[in-house]
C-alpha atoms as a PDB file:
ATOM      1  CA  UNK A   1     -23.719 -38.565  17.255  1.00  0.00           C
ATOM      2  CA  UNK A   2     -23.619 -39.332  13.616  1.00  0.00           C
ATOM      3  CA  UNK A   3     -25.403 -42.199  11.733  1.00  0.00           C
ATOM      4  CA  UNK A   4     -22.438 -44.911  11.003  1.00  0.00           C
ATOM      5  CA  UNK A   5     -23.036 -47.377   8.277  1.00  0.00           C
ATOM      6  CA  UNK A   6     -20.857 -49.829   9.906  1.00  0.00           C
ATOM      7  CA  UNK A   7     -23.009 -49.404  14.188  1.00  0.00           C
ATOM      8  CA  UNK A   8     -23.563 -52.403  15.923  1.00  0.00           C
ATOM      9  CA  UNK A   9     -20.511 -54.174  14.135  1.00  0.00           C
ATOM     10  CA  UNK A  10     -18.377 -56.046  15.647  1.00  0.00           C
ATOM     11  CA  UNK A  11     -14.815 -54.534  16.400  1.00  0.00           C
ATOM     12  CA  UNK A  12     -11.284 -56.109  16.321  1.00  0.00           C
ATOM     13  CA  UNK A  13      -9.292 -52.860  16.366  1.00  0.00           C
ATOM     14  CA  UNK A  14      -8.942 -49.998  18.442  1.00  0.00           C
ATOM     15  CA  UNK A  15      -6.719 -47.157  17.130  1.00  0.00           C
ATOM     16  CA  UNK A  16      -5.076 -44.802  19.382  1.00  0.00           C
ATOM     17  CA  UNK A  17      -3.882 -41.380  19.089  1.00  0.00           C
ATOM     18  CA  UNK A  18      -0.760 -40.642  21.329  1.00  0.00           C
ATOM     19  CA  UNK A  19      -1.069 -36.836  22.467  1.00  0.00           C
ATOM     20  CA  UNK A  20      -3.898 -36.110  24.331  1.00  0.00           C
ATOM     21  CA  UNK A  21      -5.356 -39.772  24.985  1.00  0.00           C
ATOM     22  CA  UNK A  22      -2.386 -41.115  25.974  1.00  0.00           C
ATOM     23  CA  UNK A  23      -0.363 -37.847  26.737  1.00  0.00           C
ATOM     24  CA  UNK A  24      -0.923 -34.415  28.558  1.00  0.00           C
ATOM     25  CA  UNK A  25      -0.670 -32.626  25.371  1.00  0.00           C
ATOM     26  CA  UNK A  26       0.943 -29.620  27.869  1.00  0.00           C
ATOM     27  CA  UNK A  27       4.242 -31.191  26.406  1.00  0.00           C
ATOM     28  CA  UNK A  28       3.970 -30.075  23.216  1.00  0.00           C
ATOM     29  CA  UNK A  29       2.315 -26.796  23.804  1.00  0.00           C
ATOM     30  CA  UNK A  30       4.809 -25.983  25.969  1.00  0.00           C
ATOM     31  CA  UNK A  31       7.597 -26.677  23.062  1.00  0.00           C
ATOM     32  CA  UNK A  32       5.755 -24.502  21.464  1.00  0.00           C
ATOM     33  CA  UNK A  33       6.050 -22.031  23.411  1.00  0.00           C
ATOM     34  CA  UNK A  34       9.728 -21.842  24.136  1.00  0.00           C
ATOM     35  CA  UNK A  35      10.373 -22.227  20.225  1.00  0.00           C
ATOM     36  CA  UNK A  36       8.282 -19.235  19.339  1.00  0.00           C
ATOM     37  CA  UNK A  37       9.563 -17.251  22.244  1.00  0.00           C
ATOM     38  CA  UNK A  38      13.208 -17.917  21.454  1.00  0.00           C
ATOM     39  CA  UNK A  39      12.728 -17.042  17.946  1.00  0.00           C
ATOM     40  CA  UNK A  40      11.215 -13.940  18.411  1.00  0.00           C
ATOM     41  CA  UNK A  41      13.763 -13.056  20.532  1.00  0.00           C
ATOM     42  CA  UNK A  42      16.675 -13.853  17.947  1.00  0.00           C
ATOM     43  CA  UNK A  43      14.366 -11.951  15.592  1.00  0.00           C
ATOM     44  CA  UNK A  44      13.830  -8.681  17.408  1.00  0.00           C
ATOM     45  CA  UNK A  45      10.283  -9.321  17.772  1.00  0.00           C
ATOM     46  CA  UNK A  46       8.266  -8.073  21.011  1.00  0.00           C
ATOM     47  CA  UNK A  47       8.549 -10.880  24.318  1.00  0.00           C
ATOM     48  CA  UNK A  48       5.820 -13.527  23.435  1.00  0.00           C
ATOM     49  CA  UNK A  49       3.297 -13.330  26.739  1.00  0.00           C
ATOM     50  CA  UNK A  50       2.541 -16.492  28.018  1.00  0.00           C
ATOM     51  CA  UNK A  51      -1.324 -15.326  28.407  1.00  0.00           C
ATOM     52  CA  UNK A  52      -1.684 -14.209  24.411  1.00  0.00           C
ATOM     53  CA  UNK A  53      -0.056 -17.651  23.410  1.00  0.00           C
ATOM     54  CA  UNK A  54      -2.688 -19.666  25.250  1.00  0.00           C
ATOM     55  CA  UNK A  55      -5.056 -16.923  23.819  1.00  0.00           C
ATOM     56  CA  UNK A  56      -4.314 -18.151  20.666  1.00  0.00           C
ATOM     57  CA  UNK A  57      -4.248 -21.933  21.392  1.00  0.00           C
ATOM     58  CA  UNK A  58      -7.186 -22.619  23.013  1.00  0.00           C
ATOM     59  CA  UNK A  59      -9.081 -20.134  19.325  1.00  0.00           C
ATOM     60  CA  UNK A  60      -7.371 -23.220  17.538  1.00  0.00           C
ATOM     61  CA  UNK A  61      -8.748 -25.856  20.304  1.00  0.00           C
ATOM     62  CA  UNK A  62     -11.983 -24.376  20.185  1.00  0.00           C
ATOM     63  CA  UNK A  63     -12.185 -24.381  16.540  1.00  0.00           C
ATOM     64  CA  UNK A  64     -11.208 -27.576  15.759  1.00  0.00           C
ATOM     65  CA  UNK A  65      -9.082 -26.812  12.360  1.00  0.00           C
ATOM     66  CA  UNK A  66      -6.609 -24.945  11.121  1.00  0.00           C
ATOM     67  CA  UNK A  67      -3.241 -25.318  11.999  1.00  0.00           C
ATOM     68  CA  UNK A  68      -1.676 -24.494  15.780  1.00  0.00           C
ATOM     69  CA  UNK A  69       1.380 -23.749  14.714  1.00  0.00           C
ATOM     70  CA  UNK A  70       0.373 -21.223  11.550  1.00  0.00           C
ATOM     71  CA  UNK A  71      -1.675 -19.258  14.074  1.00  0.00           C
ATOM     72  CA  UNK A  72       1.172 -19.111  16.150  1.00  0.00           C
ATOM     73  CA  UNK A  73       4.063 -18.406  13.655  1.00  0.00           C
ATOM     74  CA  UNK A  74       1.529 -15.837  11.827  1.00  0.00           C
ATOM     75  CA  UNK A  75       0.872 -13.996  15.149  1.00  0.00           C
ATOM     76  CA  UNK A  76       3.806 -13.685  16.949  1.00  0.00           C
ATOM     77  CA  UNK A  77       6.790 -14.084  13.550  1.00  0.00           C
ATOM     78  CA  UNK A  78       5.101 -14.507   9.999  1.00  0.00           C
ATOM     79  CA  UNK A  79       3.454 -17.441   8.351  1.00  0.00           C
ATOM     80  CA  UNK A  80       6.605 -18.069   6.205  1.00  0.00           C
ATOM     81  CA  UNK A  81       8.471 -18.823   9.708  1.00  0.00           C
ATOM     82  CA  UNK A  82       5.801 -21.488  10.069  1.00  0.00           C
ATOM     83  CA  UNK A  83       8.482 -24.416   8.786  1.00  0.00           C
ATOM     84  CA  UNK A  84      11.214 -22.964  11.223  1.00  0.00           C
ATOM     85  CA  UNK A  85       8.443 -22.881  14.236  1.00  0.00           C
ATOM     86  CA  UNK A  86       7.838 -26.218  14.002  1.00  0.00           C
ATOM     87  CA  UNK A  87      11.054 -27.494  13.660  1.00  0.00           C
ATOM     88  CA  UNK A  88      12.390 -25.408  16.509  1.00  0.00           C
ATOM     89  CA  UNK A  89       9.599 -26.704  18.645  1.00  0.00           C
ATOM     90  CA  UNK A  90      10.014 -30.138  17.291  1.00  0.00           C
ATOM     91  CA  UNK A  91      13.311 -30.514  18.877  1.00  0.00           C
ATOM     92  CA  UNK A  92      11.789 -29.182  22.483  1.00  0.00           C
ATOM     93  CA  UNK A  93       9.010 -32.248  21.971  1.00  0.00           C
ATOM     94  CA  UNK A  94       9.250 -34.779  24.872  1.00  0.00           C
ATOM     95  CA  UNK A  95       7.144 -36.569  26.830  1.00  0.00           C
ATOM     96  CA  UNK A  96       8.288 -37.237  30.181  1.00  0.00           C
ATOM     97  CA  UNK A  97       7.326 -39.988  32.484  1.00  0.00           C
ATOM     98  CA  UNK A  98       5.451 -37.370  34.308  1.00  0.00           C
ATOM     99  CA  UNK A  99       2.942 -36.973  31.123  1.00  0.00           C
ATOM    100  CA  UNK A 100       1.464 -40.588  30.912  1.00  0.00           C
ATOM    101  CA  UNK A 101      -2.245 -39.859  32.302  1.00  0.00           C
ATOM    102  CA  UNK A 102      -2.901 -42.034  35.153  1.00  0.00           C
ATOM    103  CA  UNK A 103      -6.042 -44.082  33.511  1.00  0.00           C
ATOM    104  CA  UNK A 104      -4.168 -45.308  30.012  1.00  0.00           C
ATOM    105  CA  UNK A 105      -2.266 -48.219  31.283  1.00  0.00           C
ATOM    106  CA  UNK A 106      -5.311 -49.670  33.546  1.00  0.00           C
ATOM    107  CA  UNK A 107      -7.726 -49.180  30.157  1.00  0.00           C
ATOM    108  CA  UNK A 108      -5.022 -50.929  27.637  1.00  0.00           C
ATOM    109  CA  UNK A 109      -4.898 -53.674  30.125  1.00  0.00           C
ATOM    110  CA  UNK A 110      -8.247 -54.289  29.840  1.00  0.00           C
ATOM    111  CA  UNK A 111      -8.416 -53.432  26.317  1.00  0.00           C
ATOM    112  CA  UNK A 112      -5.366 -55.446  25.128  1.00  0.00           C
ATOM    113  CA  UNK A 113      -8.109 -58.818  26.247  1.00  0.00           C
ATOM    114  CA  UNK A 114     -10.081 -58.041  23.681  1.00  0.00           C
ATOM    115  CA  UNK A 115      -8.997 -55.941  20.445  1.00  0.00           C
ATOM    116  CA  UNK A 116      -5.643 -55.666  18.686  1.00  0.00           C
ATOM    117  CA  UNK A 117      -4.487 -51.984  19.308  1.00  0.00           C
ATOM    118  CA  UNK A 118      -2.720 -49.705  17.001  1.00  0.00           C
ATOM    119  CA  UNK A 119      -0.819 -46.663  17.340  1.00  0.00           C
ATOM    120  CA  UNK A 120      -1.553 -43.712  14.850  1.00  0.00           C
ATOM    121  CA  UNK A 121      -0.353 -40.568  15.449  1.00  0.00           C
ATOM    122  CA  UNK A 122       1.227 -37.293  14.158  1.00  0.00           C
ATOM    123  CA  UNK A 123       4.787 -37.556  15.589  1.00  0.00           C
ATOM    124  CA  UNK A 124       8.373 -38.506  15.669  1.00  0.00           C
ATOM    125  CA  UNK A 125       9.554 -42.067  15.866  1.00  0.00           C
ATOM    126  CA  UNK A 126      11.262 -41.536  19.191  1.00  0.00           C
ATOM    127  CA  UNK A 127       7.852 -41.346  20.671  1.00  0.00           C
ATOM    128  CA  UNK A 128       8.149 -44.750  20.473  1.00  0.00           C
ATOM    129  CA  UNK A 129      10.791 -44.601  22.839  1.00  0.00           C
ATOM    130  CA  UNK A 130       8.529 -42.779  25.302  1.00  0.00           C
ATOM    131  CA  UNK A 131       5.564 -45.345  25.127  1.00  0.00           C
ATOM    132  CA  UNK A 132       8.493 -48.540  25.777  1.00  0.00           C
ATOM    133  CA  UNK A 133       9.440 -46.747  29.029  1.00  0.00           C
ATOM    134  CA  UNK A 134       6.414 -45.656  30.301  1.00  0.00           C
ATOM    135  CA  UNK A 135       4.724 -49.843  29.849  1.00  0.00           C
ATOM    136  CA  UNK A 136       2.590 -48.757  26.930  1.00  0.00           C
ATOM    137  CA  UNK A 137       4.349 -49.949  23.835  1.00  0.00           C
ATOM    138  CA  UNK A 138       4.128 -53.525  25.289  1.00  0.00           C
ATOM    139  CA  UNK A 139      -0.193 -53.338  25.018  1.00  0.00           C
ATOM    140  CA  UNK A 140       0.731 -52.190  21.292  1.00  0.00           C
ATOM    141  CA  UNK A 141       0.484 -54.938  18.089  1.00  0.00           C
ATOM    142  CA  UNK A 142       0.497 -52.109  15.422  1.00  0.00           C
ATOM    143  CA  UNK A 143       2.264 -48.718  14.523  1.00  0.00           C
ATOM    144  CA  UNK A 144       1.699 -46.409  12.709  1.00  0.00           C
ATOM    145  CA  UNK A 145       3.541 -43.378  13.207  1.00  0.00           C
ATOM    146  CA  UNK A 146       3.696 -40.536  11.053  1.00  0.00           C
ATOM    147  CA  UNK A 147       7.278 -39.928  10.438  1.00  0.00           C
ATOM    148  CA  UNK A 148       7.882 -43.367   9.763  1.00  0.00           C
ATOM    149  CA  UNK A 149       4.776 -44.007   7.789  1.00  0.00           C
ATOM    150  CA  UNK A 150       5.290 -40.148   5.503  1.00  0.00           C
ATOM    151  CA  UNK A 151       2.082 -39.591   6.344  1.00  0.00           C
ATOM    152  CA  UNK A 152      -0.056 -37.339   8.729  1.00  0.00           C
ATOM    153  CA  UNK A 153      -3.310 -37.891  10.041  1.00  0.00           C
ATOM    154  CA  UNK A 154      -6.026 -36.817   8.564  1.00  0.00           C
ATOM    155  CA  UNK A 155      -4.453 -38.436   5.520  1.00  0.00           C
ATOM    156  CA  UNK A 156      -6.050 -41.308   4.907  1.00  0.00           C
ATOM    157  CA  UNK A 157      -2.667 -43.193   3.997  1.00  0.00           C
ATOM    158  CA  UNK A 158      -1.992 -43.373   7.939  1.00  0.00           C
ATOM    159  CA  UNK A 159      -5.306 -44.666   8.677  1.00  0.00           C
ATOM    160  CA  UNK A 160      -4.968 -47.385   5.825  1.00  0.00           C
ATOM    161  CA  UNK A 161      -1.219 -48.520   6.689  1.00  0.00           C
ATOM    162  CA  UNK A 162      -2.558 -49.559  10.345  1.00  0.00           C
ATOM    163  CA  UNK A 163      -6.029 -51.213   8.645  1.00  0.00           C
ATOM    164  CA  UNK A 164      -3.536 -52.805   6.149  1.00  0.00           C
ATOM    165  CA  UNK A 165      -1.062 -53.738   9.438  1.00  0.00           C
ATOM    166  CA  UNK A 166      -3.768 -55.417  10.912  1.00  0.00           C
ATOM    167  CA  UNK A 167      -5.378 -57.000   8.289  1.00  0.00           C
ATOM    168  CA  UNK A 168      -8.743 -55.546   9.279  1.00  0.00           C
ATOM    169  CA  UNK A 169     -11.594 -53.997   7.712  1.00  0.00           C
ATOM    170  CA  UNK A 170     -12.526 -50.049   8.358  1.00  0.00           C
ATOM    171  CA  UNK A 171     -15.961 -51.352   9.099  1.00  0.00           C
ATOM    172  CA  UNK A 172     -14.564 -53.346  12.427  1.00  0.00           C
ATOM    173  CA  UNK A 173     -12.473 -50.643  13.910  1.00  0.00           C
ATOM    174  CA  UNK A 174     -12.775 -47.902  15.981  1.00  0.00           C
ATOM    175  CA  UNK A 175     -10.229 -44.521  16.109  1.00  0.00           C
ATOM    176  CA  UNK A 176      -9.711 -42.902  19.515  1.00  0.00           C
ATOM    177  CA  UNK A 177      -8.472 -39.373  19.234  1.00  0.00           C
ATOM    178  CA  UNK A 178      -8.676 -36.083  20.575  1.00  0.00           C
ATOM    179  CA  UNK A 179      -8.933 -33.681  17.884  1.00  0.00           C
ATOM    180  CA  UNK A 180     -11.987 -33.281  15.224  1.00  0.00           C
ATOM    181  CA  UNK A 181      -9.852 -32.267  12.199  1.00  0.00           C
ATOM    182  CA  UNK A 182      -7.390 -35.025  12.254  1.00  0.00           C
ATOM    183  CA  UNK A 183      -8.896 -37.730  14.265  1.00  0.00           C
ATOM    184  CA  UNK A 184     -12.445 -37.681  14.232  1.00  0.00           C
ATOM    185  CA  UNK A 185     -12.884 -36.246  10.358  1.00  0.00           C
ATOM    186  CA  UNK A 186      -9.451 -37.967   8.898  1.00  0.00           C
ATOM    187  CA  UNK A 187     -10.490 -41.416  10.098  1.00  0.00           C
ATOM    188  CA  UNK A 188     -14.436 -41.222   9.233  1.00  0.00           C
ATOM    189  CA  UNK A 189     -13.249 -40.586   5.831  1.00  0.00           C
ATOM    190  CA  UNK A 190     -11.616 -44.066   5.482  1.00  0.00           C
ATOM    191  CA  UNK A 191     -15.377 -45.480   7.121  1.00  0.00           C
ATOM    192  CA  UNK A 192     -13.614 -46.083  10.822  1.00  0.00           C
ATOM    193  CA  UNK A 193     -15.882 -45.198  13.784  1.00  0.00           C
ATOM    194  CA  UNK A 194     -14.753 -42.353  16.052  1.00  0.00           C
ATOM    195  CA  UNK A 195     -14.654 -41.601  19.673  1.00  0.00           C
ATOM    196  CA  UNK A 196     -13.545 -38.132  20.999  1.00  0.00           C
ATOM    197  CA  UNK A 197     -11.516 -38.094  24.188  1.00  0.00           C
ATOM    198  CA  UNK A 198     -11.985 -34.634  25.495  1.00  0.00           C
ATOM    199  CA  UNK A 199      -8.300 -33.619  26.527  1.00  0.00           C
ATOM    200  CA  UNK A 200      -5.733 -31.797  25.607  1.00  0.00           C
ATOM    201  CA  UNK A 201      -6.047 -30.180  22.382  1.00  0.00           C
ATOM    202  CA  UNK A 202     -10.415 -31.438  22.632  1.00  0.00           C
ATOM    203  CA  UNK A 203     -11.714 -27.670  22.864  1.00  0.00           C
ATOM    204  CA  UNK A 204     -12.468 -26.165  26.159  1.00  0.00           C
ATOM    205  CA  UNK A 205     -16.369 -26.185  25.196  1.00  0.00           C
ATOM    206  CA  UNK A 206     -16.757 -28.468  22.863  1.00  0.00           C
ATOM    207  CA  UNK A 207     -20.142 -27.167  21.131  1.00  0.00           C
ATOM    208  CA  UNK A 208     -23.313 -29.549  20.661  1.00  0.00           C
ATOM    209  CA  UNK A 209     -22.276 -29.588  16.913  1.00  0.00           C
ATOM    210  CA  UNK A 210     -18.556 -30.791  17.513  1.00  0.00           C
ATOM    211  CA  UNK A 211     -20.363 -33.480  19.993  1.00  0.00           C
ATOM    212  CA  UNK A 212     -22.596 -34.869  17.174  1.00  0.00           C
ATOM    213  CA  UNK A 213     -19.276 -35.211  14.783  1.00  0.00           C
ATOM    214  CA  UNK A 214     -17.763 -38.417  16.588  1.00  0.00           C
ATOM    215  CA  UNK A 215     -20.287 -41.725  17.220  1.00  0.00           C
ATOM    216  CA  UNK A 216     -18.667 -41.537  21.104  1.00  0.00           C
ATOM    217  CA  UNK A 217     -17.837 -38.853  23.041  1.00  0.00           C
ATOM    218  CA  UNK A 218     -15.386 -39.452  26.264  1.00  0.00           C
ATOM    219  CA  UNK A 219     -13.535 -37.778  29.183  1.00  0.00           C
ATOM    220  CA  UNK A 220     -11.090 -40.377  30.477  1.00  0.00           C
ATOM    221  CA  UNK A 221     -10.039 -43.735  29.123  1.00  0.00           C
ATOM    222  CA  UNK A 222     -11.295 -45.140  32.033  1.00  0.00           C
ATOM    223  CA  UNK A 223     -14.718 -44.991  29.774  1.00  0.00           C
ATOM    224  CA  UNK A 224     -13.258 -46.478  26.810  1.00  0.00           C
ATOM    225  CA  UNK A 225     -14.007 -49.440  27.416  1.00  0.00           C
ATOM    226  CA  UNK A 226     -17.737 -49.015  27.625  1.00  0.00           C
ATOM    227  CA  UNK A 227     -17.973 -46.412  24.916  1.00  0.00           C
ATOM    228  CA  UNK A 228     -16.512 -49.563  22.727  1.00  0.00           C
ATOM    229  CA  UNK A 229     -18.891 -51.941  24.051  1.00  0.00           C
ATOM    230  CA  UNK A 230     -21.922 -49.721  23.340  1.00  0.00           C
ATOM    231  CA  UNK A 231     -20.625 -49.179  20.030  1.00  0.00           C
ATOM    232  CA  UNK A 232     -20.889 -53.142  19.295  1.00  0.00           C
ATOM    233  CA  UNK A 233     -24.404 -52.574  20.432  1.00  0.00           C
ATOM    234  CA  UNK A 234     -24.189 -53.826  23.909  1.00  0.00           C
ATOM    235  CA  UNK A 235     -26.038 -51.972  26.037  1.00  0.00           C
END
């Protein structure tokens, strides 16, 4: 756990990330998937085997940088299809119903007592739709979505449009996300705390190093809650 200027502060905001901690981010790999397999095909290019893709996924989950989709493009098309890969895969991105894990509405409830709660994330703005029909987007007082916003975690412009939102300080607010490169490293840049949900694109083995990156470490939302208070220095 890293040494945070701002420990023991009080905190009024709690930023969430939307695949992974809220989402099974199966949804998009599985756009992925069909996008890169369909454009192989219309390019000639060998069948894309299921096993090689998640090969190359979980090198990019364990690593915790570099781009998913530029390992994909450059190993199964080439890295100038990278653009054409994500927009093909882009248009495959849904969340169902089916995706919302089973311990996010329970924690905003009890989350939604205490802090405002934001919404920053790396995707379209008919997510939104998603998180209205699946009870979430009614727990939410601030968004901050990168299409809308024009720009992408770890930018720090997204980070500062929901600080600026909110009308809080860095120093009293907390980013919940599941990847190191964009969530954990983008937001400790603009001097928010971090905690690391473990899902998704998290790595299968997260190392003792990537553990030490985040000041909180989680599996399940269920332990947000406490991760938070611990954070304010309660126990």
């Amino acid at each position: 756990m890293v040494a945070h200027p701002h420990a023991a502060e009080p905190i009024e905001l709690v930023l969430l990330d939307v695949g992974g901690p809220i989402y099974d981010d199966a949804a998009y790999r599985d756009a992925l998937l069909r996008a890169v397999r369909e454009l192989a095909a219309e390019d000639g290019r060998p069948a894309v085997e299921e096993a090689e893709f998640r090969r190359v996924y979980d090198e990019r989950r364990q690593a915790q940088g570099g781009s998913l989709r530029t390992a994909v493009a450059e190993r199964f098309l080439t890295a100038a299809d990278r653009r054409r890969l994500s927009d093909r895969a882009e248009s495959y991105w849904e969340y169902p119903a089916s995706a919302l894990h089973a311990d996010v509405l329970p924690a905003l409830r009890e989350l939604a007592e205490r802090y405002t709660l934001a919404v920053v994330a790396n995707q379209r703005a008919v997510v939104v739709e998603a998180l209205r029909r699946d009870g979430v987007a009614e727990h939410i007082d601030i968004w901050a979505i990168s299409e809308v916003v024009g720009a992408e975690k770890p930018a720090p412009a997204i980070f500062e449009h929901a600080l600026r939102e909110a009308g809080v300080d860095p120093g009293r607010a907390v980013h919940v996300g599941n990847r190191l490169d964009t969530d954990v490293r983008g937001a400790q840049r603009v001097g928010l705390r971090t905690v690391w949900v473990l899902r998704g694109e998290a790595p299968p083995e997260p190392t003792a190093e990537q553990l030490a990156e985040p000041d909180a470490a989680i599996r399940t939302l269920t332990e947000l809650p406490a991760a938070l208070a611990r954070l304010r220095g309660e126990g």
